[in-house]
Protein backbone atom coordinates (compact mmCIF):
# COMPACT_ATOMS: atom_id res chain seq x y z
CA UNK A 1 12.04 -11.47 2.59
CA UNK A 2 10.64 -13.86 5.13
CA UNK A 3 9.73 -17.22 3.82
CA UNK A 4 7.27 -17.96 5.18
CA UNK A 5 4.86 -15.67 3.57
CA UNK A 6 5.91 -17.65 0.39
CA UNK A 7 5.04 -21.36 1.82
CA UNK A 8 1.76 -21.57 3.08
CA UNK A 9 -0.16 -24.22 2.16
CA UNK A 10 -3.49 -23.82 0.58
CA UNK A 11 -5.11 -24.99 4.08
CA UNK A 12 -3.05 -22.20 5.87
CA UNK A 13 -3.73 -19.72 3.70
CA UNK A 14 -7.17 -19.93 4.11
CA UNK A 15 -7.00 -19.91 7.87
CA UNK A 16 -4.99 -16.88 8.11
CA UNK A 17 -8.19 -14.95 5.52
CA UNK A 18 -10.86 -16.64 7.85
CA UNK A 19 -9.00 -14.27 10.79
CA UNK A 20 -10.30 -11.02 8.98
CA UNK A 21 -13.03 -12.25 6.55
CA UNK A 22 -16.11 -13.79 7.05
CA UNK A 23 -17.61 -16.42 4.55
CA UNK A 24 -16.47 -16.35 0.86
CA UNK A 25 -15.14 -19.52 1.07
CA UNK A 26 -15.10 -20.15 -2.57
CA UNK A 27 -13.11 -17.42 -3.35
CA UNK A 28 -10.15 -17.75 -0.30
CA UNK A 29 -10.31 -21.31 -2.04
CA UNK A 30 -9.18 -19.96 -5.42
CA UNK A 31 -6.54 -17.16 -4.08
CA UNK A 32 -4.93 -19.63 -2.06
CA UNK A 33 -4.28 -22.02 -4.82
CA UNK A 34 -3.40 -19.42 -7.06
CA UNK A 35 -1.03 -18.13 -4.51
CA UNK A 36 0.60 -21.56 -3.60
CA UNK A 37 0.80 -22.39 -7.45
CA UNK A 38 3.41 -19.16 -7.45
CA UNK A 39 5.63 -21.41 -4.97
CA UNK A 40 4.79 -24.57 -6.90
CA UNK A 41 5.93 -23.16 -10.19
CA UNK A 42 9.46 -21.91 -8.73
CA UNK A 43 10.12 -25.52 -7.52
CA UNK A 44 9.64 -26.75 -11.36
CA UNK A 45 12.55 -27.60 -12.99
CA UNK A 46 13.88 -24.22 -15.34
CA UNK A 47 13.15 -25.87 -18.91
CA UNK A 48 9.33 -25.80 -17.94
CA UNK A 49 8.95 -23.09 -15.28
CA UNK A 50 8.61 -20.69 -18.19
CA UNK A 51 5.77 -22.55 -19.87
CA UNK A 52 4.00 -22.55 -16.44
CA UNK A 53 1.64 -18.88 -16.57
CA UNK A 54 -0.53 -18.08 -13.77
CA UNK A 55 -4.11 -18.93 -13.32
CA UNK A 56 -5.94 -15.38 -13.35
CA UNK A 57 -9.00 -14.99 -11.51
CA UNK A 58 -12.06 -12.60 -11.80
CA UNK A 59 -14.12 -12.50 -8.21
CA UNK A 60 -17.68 -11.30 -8.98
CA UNK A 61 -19.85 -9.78 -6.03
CA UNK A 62 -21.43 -6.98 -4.97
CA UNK A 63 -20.08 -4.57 -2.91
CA UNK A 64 -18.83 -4.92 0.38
CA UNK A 65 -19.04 -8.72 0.42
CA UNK A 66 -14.73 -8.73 0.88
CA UNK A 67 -12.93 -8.81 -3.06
CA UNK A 68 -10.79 -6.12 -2.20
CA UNK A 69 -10.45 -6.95 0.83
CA UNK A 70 -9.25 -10.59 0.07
CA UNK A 71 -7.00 -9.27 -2.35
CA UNK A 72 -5.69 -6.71 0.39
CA UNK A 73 -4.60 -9.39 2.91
CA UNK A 74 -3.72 -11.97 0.14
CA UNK A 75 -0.98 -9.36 -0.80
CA UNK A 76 0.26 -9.01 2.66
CA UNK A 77 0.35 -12.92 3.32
CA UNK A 78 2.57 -13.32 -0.15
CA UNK A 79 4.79 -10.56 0.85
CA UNK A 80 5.21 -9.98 -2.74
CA UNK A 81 4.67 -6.45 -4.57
CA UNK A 82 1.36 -5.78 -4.91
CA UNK A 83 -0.75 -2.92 -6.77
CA UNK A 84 -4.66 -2.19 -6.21
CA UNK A 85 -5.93 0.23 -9.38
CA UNK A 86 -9.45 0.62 -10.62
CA UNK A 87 -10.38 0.20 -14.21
CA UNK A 88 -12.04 2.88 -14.75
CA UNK A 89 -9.22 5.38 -14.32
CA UNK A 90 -7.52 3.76 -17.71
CA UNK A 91 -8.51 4.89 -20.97
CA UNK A 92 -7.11 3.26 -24.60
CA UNK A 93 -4.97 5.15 -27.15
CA UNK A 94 -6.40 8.63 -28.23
CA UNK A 95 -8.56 9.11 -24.84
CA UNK A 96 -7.09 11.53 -21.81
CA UNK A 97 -5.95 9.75 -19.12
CA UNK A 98 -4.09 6.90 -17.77
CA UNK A 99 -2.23 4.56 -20.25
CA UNK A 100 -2.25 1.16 -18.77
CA UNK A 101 1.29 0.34 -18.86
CA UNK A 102 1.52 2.57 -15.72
CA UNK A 103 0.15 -0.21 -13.47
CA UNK A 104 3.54 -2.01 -14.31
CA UNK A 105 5.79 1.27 -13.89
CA UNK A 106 3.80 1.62 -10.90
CA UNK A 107 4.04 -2.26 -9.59
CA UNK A 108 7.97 -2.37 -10.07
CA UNK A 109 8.55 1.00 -8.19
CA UNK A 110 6.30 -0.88 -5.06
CA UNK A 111 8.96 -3.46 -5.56
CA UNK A 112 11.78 -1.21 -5.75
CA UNK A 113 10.91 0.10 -2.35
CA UNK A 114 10.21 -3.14 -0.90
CA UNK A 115 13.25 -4.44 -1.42
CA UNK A 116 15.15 -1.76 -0.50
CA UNK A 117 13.51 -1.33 2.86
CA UNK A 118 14.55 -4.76 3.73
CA UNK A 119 17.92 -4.00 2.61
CA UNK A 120 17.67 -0.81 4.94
CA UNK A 121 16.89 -2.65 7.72
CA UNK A 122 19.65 -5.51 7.18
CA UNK A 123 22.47 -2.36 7.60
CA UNK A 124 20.38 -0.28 10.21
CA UNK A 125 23.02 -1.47 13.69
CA UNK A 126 26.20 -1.05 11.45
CA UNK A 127 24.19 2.45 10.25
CA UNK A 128 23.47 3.54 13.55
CA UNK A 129 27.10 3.44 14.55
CA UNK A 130 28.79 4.84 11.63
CA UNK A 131 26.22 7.99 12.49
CA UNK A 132 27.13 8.10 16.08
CA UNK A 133 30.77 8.42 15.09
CA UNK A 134 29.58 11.25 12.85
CA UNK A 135 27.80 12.63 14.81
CA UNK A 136 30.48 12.35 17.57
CA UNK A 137 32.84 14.29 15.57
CA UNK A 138 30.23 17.29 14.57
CA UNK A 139 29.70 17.85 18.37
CA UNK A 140 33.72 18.13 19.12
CA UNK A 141 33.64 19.95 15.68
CA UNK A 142 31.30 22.46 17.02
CA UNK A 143 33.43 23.70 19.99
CA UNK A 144 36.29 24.16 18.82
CA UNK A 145 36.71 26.68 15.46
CA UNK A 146 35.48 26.88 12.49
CA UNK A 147 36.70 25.16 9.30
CA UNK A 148 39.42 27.40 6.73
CA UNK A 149 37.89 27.96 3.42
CA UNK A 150 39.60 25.15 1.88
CA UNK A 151 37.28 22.49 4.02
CA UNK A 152 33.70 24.20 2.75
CA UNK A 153 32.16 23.82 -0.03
CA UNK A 154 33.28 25.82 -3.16
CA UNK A 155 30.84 27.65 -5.99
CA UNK A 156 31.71 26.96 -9.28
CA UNK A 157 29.09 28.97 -11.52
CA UNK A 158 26.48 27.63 -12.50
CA UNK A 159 26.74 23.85 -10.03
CA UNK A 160 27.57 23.58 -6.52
CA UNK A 161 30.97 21.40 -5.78
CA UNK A 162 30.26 20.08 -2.44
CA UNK A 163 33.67 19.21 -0.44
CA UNK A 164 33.45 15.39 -0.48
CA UNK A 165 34.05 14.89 3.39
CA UNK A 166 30.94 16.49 4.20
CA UNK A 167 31.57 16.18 8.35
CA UNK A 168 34.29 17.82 9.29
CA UNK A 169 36.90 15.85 10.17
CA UNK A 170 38.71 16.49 13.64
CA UNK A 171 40.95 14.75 15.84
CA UNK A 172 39.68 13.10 18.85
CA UNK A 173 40.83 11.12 21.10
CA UNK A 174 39.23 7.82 22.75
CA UNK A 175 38.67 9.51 25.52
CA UNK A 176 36.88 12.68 24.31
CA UNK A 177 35.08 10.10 21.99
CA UNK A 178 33.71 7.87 24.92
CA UNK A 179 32.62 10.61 27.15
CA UNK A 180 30.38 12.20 24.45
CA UNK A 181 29.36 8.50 23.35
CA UNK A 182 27.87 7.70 26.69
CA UNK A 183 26.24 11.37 26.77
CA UNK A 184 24.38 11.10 23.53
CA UNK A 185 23.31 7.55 24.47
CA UNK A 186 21.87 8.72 27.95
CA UNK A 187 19.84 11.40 25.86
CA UNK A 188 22.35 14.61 28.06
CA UNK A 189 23.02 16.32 24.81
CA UNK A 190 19.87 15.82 23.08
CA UNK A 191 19.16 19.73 23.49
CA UNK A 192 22.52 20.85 21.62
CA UNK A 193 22.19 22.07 18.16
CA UNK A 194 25.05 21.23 15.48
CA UNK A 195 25.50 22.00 11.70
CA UNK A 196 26.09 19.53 9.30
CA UNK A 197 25.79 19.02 5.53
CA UNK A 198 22.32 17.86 4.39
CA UNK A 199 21.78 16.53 0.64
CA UNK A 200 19.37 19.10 -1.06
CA UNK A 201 16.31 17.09 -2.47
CA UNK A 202 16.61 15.96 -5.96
CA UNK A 203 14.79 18.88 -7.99
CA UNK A 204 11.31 17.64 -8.59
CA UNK A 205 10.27 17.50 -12.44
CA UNK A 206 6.50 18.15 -13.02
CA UNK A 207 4.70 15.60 -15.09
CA UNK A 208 3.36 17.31 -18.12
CA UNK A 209 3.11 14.61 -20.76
CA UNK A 210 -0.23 12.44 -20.46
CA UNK A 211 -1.54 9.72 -22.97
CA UNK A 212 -0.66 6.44 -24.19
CA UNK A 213 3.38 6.07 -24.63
CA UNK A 214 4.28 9.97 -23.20
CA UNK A 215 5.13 7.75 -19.73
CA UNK A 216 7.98 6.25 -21.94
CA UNK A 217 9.67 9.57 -22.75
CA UNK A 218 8.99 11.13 -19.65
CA UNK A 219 11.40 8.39 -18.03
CA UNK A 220 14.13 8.75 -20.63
CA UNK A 221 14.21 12.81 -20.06
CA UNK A 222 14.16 12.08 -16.43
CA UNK A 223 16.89 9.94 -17.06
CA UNK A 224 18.89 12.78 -19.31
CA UNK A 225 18.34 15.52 -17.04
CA UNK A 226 19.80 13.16 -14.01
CA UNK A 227 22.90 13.19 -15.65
CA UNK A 228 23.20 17.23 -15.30
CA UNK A 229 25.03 17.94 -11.98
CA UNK A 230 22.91 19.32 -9.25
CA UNK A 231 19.81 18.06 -10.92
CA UNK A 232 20.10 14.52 -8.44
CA UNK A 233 20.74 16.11 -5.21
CA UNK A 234 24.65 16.48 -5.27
CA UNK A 235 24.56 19.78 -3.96
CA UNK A 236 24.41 20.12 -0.27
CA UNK A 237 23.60 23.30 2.13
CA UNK A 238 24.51 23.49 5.70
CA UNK A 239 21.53 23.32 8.13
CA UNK A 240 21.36 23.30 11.99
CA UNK A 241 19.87 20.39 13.92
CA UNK A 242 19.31 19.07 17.22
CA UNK A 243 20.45 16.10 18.05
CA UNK A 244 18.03 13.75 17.56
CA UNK A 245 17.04 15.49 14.25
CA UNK A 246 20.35 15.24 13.33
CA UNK A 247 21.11 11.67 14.40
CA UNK A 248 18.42 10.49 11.96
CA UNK A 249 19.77 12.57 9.10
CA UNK A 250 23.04 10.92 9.61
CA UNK A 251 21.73 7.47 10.09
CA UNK A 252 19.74 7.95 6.66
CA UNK A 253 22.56 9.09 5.27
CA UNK A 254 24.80 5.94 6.03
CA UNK A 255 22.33 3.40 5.67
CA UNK A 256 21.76 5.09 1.59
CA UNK A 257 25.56 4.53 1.56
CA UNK A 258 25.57 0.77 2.88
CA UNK A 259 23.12 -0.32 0.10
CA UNK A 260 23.86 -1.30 -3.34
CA UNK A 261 21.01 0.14 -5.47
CA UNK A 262 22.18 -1.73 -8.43
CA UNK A 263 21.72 -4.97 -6.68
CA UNK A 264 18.32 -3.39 -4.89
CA UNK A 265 17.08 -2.70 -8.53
CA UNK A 266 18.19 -6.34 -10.11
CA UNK A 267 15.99 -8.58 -6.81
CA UNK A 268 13.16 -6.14 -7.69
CA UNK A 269 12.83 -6.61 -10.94
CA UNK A 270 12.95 -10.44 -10.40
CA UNK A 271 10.63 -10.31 -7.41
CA UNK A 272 7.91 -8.10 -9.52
CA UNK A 273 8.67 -10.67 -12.68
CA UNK A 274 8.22 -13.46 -10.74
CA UNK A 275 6.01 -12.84 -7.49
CA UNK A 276 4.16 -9.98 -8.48
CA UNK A 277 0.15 -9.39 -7.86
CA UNK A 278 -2.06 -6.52 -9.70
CA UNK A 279 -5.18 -6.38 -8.40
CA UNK A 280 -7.87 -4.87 -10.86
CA UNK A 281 -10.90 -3.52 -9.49
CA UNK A 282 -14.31 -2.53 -11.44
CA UNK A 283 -13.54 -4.79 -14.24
CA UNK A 284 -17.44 -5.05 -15.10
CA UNK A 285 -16.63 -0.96 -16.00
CA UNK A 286 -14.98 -1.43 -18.92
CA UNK A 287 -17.14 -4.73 -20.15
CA UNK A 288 -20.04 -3.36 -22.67
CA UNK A 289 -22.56 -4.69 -24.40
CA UNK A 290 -21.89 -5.22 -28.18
CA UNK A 291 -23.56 -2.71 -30.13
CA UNK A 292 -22.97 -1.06 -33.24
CA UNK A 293 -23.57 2.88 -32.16
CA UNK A 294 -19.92 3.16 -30.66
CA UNK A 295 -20.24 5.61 -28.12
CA UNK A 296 -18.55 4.70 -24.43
CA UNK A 297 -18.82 1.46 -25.52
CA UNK A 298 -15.50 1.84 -27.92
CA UNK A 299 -13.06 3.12 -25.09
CA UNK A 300 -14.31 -0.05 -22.68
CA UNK A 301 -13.63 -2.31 -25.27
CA UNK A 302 -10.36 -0.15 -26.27
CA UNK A 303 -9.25 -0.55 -22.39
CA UNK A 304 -9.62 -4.11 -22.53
CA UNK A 305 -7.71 -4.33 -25.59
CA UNK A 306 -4.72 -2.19 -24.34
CA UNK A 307 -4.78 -4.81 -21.02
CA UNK A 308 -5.31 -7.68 -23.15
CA UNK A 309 -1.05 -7.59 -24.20
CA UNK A 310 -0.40 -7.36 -20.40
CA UNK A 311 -2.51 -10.20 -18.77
CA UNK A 312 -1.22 -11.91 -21.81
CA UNK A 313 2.70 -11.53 -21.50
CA UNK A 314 4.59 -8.63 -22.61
CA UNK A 315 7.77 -6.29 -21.95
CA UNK A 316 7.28 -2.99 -19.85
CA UNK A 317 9.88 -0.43 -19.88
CA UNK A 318 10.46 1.58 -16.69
CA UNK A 319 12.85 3.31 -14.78
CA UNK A 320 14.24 0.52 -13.36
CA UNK A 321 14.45 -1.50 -16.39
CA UNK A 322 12.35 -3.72 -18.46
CA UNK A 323 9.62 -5.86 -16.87
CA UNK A 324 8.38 -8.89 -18.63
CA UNK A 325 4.48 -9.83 -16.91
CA UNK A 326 4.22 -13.15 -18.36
CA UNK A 327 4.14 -14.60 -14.58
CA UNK A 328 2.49 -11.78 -12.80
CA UNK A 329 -0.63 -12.44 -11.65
CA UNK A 330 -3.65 -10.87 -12.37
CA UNK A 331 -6.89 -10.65 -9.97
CA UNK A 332 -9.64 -9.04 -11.78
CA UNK A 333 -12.90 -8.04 -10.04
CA UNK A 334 -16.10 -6.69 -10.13
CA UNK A 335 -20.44 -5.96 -9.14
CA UNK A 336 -21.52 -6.58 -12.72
CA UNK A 337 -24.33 -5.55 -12.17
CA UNK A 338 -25.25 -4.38 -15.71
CA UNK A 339 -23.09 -6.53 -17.17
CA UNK A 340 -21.54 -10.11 -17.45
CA UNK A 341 -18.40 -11.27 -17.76
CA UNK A 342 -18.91 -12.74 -21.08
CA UNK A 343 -19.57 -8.94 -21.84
CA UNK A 344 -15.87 -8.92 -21.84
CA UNK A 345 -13.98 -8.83 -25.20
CA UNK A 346 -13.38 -13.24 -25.14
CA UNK A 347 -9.69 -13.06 -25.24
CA UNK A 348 -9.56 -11.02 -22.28
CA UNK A 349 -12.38 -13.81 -20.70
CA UNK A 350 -9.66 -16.32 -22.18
CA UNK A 351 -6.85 -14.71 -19.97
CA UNK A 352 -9.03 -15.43 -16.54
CA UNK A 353 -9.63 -18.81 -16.38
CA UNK A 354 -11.10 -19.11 -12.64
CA UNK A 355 -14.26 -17.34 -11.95
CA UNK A 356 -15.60 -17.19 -8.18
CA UNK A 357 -18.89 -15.67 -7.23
CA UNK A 358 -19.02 -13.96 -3.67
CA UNK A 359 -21.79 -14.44 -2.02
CA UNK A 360 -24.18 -11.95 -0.91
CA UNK A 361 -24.23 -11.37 2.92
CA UNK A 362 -26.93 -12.08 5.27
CA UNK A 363 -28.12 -11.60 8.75
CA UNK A 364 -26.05 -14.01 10.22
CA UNK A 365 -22.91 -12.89 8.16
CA UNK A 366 -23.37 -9.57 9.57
CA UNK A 367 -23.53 -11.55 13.29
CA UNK A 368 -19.83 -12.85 12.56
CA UNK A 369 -18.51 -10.03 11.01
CA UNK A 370 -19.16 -7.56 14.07
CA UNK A 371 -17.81 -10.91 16.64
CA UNK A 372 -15.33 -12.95 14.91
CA UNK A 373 -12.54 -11.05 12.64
CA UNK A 374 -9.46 -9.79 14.72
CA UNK A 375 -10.07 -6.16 13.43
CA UNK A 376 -13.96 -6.29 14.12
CA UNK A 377 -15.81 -3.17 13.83
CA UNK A 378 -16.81 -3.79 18.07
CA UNK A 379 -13.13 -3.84 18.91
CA UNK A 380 -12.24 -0.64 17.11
CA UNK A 381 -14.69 1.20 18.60
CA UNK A 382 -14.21 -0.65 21.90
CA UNK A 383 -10.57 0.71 21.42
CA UNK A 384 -11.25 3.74 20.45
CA UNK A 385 -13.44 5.29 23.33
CA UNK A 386 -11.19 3.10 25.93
CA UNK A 387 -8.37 6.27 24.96
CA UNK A 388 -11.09 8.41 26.90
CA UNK A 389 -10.87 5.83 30.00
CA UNK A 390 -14.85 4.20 28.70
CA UNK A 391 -15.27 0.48 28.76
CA UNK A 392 -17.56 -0.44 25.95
CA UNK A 393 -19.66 -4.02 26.27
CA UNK A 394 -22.03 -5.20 23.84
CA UNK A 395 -24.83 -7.85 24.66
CA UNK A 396 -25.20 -10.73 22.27
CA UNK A 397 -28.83 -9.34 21.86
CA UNK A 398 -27.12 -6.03 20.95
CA UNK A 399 -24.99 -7.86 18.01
CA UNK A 400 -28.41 -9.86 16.56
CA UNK A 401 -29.98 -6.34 16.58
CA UNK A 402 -27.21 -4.73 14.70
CA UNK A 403 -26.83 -7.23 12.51
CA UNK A 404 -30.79 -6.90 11.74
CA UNK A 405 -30.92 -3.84 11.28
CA UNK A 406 -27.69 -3.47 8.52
CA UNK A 407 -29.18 -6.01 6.76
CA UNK A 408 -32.77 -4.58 6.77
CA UNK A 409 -30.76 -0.78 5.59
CA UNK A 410 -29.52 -3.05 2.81
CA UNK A 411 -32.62 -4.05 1.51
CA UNK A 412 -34.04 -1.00 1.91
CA UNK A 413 -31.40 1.26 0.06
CA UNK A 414 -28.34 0.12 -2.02
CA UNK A 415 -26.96 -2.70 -1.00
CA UNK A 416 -23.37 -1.96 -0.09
CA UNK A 417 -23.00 -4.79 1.86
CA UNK A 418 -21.03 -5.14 5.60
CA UNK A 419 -19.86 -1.15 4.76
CA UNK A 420 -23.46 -1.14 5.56
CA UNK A 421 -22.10 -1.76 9.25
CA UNK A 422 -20.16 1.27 9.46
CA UNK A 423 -22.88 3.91 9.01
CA UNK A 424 -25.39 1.75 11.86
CA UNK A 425 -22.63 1.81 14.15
CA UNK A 426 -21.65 5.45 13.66
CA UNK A 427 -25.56 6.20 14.63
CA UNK A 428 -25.34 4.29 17.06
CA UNK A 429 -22.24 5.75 18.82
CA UNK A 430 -22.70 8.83 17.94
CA UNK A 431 -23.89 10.60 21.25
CA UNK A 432 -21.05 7.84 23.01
CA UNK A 433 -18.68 9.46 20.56
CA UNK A 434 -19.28 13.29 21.24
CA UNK A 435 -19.62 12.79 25.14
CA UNK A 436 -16.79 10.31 25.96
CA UNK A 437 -14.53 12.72 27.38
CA UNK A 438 -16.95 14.38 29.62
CA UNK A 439 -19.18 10.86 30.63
CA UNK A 440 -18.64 10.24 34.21
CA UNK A 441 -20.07 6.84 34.27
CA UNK A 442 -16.88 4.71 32.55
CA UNK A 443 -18.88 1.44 32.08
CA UNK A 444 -21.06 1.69 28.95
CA UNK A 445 -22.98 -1.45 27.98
CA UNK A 446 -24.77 -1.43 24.62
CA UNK A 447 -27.98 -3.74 24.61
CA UNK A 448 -31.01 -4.48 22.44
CA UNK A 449 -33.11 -1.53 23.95
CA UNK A 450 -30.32 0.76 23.45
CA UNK A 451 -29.93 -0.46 20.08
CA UNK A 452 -33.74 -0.01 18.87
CA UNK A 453 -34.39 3.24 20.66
CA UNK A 454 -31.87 5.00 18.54
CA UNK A 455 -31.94 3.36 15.55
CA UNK A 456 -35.79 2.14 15.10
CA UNK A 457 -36.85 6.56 14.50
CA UNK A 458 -34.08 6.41 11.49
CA UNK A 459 -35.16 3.20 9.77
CA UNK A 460 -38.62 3.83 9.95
CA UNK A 461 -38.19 7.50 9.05
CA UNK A 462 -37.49 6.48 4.91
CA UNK A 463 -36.10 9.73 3.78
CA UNK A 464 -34.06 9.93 7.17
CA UNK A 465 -32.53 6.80 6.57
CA UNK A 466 -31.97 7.23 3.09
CA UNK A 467 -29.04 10.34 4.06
CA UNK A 468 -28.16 8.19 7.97
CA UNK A 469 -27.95 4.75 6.99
């Protein structure tokens, strides 16, 4: 895990969201604190660390002012596991669906393959090798004859006993060895096929259990039928390969071998413990209005209630092992438009201490957003028609236009905010689009005129713009 992701300062953090989000200052204010307290706190001597518990935060906005996408680039700038999952989807004890404990099972397994992807990549050169000796000795294996019985794999009814030296092993000589070394690196056998002994996938067990705590003993029967040989993927059937295809099977193969799960598993754990983020979207979903005629009303509040032992600290089994979540932290947000936070049961309000409004956007928002971020909606579309050999200008009036006219859609219709920018530019483009591979002029420059001569017929045309914009 690079370290760097883990000590940016508060100043730095916020520079690196200003690259990709416009405005919302308040709130890149409060996620960088929040994420440079998670560095602060591991610098704290032991005997307090524990007492130290994260400062959750609930983001209120409409939409498409940037939550999720704060929270989106926050989580790649911590390098931490991360999990983005929607409210709504989770019902309380008794209802069909989603229990919440999932978002942990679900958070930890993000961390498990984190982790072991770095680990993956710390043994891919001595990986690489080990399958080009392999993969050497297949080759030499192929020409000459074929194994005696005693060398392939034996059937004992009902499980399949693979032969433990799944490659053949022959004798070869340096010399053999370095001639068909240098040919595989200069790509001269690449067309050859060879067999070799592929794991078979680990038989897939369909989820049939649903409802608050069925998770639980769906792991442990997972966990009883792994223990049944050939249910985890020791079998193995021959297959044929070219090389290439082969070369990767082998170098998966080795680099599964060079890793120690176990220790995988145990940073994990830690890292999800310690440095994890869960990002919780339409909050204001499950807030209600108190009212005595039940209704919806009593699974909101029962979702909240089920989240409430989460946020606050508590022990998830999974797969991996337990997770305690008494330092994960929690980033809760949502439109609320028809309701408030303090709609919220108060000791979930109690467990999200920092509150930051996003502001609504604006003309000149719009302006930035289309010029300023790295990943700018001009750019990708600049980048996209340039595959057809087009080079695609806009004018600075062009930009005001655009901007004037998303915001004007906005006001119209719903406001959905700078996704509002997506459907004006696909109108826009959309002849550019259809026509860029047959266009013989290669120099397109998008102006004002352009601008209001195809989009001024939709926005005054109110049904029209109503389905277009």
């Amino acid at each position: 895990m690079s370290q760097r992701g883990t000590t940016f300062t508060p100043r730095e953090i916020v520079g690196e969201l200003d690259r990709y989000i416009v405005g919302q200052a308040k709130a890149k204010r409060a996620v960088a604190i929040a994420l440079r307290n998670r560095w602060r706190r591991q610098q704290v001597r032991p005997e307090l660390r524990d007492e130290i518990a994260p400062k959750n935060i609930i983001m209120i906005g409409p939409t498409g002012v940037g939550k999720t996408e704060i929270a989106r680039r926050l989580a790649k700038l911590a390098q931490a596991p991360f999990i983005k999952v929607e409210a709504s989807k989770y019902t309380e004890v008794g209802y069909v669906g989603r229990d919440v404990e999932s978002i942990i099972r679900d958070l930890a397994e993000i961390g498990v393959q984190m982790v072991r992807a770095e680990h993956l990549a710390n043994v891919q050169t001595r990986a690489k090798e080990h399958a080009e000796e392999r993969l050497i000795e297949l080759i030499l294996g192929s020409r000459g004859s074929e194994p005696p019985a005693s060398q392939r794999e034996q059937v004992i009814a009902p499980f399949l006993i693979p032969n433990r030296d799944d490659v053949r092993r022959v004798r070869v000589s340096d010399e053999e060895a370095a001639v068909i070394r240098a040919k595989l690196r200069a790509g001269e056998l690449d067309h050859e096929t060879v067999e070799l002994d592929v794991a078979d996938s680990p038989t897939p067990l369909v989820s049939v259990f649903g409802g608050h705590g069925m998770e639980d003993m769906e792991i442990q029967l997972k966990e009883m039928l792994s223990q049944i040989p050939g249910f985890k993927g020791g079998r193995t059937q021959r297959k044929k390969a070219k090389i290439p295809d082969a070369r990767r099977i082998l170098e998966n193969e080795e680099s599964q071998k060079l890793i120690d799960m176990e220790q995988v598993t145990r940073e994990a754990i830690r890292r999800t413990e310690q440095s994890g983020i869960v990002f919780i979207d339409e909050i204001d979903k499950v807030a209600s209005r108190h009212s005595e005629h039940g209704g919806p009303d009593v699974s909101r509040e029962g979702v909240q209630r089920d989240l409430l032992p989460i946020v606050e600290g508590s022990t998830v089994n999974t797969k991996h092992g337990s997770i305690k979540t008494d330092h994960i932290l929690f980033v809760a947000a949502g439109a609320f438009h028809s309701a408030a936070v303090s709609d919220l049961i108060p000791e979930m309000q109690g467990r999200f201490p920092i509150r930051v409004e996003l502001d609504s956007l604006k003309v000149q928002d719009f302006v930035r957003i289309l010029t300023e971020p790295e990943n700018a909606l001009t750019r990708q579309y600049q980048a996209l028609v340039a595959t057809e050999g087009i080079e695609l200008s806009f004018t600075k009036d062009a930009i005001d236009a655009l901007a004037g006219y998303a915001a004007e859609a906005n006001s119209r219709a719903e406001n959905i905010g700078a996704r509002r920018l997506h459907t004006v530019m696909e109108a826009l483009l959309d002849d550019l689009s259809f026509t860029a591979s047959e266009r013989v002029e290669k120099n397109v420059v998008v102006d004002a005129e352009m601008v209001r001569r195809t989009l001024d017929p939709i926005i005054t045309d109110q049904d029209l713009a109503k389905y277009i914009l």
